[in-house]
C-alpha atoms as a PDB file:
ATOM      1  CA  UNK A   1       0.000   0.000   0.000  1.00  0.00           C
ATOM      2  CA  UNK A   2       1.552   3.471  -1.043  1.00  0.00           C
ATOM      3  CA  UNK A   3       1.316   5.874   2.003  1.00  0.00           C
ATOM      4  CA  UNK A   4       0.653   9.985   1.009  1.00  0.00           C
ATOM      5  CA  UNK A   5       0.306  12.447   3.074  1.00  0.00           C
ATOM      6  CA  UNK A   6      -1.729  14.906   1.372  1.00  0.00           C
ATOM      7  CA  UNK A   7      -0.807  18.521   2.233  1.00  0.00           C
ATOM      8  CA  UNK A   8      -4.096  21.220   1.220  1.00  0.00           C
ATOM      9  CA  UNK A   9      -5.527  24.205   2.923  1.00  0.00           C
ATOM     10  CA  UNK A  10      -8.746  23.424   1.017  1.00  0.00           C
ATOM     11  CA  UNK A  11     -10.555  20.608   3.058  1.00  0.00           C
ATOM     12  CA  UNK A  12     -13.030  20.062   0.017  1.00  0.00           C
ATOM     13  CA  UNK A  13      -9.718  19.795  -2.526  1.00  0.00           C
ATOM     14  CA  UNK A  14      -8.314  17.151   0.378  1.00  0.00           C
ATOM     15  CA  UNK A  15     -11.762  15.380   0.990  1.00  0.00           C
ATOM     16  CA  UNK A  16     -12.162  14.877  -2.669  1.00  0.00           C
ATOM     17  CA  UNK A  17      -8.454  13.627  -3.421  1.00  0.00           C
ATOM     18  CA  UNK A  18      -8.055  11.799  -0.291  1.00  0.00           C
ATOM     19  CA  UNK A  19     -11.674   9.516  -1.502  1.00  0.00           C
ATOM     20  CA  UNK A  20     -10.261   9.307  -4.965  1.00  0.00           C
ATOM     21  CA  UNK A  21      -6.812   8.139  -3.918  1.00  0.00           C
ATOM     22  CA  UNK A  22      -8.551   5.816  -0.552  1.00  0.00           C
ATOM     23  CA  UNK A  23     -10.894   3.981  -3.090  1.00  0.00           C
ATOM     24  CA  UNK A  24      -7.435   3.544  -5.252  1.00  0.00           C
ATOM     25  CA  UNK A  25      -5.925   1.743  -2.527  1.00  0.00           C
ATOM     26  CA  UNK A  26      -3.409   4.292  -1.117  1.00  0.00           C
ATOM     27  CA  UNK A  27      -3.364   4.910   2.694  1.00  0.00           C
ATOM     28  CA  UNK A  28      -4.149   8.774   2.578  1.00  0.00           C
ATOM     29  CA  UNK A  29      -3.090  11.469   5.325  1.00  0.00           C
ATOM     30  CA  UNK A  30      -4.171  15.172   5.082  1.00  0.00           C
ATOM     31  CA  UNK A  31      -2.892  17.769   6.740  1.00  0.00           C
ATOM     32  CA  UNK A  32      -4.043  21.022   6.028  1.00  0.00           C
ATOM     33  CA  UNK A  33      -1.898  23.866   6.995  1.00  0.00           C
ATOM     34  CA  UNK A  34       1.460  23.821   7.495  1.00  0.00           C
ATOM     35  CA  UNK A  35       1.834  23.838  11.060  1.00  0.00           C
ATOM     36  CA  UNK A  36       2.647  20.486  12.589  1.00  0.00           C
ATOM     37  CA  UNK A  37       4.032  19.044   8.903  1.00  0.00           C
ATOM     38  CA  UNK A  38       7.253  18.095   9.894  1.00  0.00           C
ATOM     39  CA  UNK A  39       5.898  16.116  12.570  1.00  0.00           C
ATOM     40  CA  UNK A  40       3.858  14.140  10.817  1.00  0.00           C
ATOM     41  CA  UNK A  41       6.281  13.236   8.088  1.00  0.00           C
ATOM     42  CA  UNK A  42       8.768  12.259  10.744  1.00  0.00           C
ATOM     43  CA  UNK A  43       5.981  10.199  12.192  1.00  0.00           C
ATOM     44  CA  UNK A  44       3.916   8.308   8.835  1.00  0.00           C
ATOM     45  CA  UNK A  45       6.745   8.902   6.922  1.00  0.00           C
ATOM     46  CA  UNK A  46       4.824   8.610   3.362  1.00  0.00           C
ATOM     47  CA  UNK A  47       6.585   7.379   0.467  1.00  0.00           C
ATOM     48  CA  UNK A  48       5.294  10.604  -1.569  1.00  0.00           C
ATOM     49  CA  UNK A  49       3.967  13.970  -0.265  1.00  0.00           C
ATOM     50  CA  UNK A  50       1.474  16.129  -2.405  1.00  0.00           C
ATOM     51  CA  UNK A  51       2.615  19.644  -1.640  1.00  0.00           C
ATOM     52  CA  UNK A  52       0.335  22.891  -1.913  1.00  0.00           C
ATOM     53  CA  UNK A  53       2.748  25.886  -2.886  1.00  0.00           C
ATOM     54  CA  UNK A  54       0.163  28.430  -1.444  1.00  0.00           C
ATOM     55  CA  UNK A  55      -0.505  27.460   2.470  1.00  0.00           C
ATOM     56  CA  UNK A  56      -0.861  30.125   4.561  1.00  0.00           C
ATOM     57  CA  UNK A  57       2.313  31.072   6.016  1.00  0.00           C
ATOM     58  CA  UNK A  58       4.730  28.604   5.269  1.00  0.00           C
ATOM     59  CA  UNK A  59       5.066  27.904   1.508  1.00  0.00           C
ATOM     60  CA  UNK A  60       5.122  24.669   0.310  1.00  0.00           C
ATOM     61  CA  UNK A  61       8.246  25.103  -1.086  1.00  0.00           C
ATOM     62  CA  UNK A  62       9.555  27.013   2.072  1.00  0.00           C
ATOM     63  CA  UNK A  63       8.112  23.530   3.687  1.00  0.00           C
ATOM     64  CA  UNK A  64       9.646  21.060   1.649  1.00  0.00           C
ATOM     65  CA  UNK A  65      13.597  22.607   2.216  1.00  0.00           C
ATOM     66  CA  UNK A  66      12.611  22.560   5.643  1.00  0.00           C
ATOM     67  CA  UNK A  67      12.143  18.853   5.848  1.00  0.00           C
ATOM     68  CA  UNK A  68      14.987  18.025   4.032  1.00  0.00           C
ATOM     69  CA  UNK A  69      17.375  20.525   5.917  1.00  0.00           C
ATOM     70  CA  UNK A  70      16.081  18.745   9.286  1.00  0.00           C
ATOM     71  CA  UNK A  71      16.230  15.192   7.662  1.00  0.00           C
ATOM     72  CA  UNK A  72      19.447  14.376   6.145  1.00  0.00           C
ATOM     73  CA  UNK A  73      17.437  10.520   5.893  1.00  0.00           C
ATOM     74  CA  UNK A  74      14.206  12.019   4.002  1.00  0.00           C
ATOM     75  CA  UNK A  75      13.798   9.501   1.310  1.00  0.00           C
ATOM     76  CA  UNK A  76       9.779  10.234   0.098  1.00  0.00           C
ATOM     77  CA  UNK A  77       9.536  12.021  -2.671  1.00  0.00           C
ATOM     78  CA  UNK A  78       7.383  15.601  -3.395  1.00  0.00           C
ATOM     79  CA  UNK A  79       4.944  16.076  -5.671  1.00  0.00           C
ATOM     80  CA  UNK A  80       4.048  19.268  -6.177  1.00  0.00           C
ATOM     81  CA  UNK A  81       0.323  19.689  -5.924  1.00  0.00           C
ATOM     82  CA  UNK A  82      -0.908  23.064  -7.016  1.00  0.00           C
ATOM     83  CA  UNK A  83      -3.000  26.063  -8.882  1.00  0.00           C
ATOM     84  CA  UNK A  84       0.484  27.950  -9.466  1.00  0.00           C
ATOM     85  CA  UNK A  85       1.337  28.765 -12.882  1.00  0.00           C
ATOM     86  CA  UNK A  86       2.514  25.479 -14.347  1.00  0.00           C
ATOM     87  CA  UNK A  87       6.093  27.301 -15.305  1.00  0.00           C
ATOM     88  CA  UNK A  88       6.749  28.088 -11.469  1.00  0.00           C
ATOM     89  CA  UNK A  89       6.100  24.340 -10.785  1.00  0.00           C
ATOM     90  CA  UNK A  90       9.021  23.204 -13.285  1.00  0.00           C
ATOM     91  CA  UNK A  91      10.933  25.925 -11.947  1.00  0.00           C
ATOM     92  CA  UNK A  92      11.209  24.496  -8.368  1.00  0.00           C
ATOM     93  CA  UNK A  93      11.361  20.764 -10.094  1.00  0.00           C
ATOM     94  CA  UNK A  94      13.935  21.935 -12.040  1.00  0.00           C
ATOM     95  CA  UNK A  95      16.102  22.958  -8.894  1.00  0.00           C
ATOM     96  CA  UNK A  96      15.488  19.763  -7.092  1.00  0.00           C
ATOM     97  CA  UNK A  97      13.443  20.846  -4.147  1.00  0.00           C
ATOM     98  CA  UNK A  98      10.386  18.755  -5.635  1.00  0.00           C
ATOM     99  CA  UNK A  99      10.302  15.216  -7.781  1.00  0.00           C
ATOM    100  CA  UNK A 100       7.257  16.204  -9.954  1.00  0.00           C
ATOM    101  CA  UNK A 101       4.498  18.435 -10.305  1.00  0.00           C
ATOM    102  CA  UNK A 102       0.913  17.905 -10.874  1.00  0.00           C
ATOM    103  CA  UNK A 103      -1.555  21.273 -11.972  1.00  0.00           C
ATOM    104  CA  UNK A 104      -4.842  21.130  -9.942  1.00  0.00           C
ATOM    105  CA  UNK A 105      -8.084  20.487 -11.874  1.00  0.00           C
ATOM    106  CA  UNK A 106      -6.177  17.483 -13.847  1.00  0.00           C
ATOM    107  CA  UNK A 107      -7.558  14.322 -14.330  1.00  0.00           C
ATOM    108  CA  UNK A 108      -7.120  12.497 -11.264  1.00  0.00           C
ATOM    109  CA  UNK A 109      -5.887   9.261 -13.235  1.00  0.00           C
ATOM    110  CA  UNK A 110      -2.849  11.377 -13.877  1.00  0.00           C
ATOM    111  CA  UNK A 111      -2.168  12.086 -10.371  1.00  0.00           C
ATOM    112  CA  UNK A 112      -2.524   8.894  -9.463  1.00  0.00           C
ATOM    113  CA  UNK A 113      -0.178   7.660 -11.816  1.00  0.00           C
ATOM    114  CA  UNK A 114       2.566  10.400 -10.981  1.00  0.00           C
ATOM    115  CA  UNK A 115       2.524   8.922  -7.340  1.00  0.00           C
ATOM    116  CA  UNK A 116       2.606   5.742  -8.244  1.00  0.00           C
ATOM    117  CA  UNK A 117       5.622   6.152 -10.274  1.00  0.00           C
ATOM    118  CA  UNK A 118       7.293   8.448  -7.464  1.00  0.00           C
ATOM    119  CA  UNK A 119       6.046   5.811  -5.223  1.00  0.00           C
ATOM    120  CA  UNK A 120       8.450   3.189  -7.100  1.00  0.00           C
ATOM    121  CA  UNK A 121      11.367   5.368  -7.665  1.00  0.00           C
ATOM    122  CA  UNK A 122      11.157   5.943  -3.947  1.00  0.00           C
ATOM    123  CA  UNK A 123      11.155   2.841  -3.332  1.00  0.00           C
ATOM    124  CA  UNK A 124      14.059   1.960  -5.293  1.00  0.00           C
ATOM    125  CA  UNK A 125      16.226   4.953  -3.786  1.00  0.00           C
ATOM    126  CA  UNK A 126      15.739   2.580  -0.864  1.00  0.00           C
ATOM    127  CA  UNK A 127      16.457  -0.465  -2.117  1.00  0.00           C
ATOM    128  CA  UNK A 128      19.749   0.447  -3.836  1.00  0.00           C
ATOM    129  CA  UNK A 129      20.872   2.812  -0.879  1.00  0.00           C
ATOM    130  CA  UNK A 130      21.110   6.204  -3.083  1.00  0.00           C
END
């Protein structure tokens, strides 16, 4: 079972993903604000995080550095999971803070598939020790 924790200031954007993903078979957390994050990742550690950009006070992105500069051992991977401008998204990608993006109001098929394939390659970062 592929573990996500689900990270959305919109509780109807996480109730709706969080069902989809359930019914797909993934064990689901949600979390929405960024206070408390850390925590939890320390604690369920997921195999893939969706990541909002815009919470409310701590950005996403802000978010994500702060995980990995606490964590030298952070091995789930970040998908970010936003509205922003699809550009921005490739952007941060592109500088290796996140794995992959995913553009709100997609087809929910193709966000499961993008965690499922993080989902592997996390799993064989493990496996092989990189």
């Amino acid at each position: 079972m592929i573990s996500v924790l689900l990270v959305d200031d919109s509780p109807i954007v996480t109730k709706l993903v969080s069902s989809y993903l359930s019914d797909k078979g993934f064990k689901v957390e949600v979390a929405n604000s960024s206070f408390g994050v850390s925590n939890k990742v320390k604690e369920l550690k997921p195999e893939v995080i969706l990541m909002d950009l815009g919470l409310p006070g701590l950005s996403g992105e802000n978010l994500i550095a702060l995980f990995k500069k606490r964590d030298a051992g952070f091995n789930c991977k970040v998908v970010l999971f936003s509205s922003a401008h699809e550009q921005e998204m490739k952007d941060i990608v592109a500088r290796g803070v996140a794995d992959d993006y995913f553009v709100k109001g997609g087809s929910l098929r193709d966000l499961e598939a993008k965690i499922r394939r993080q989902s592997e390659a996390a799993r064989a970062k493990v496996k092989g020790g990189a």
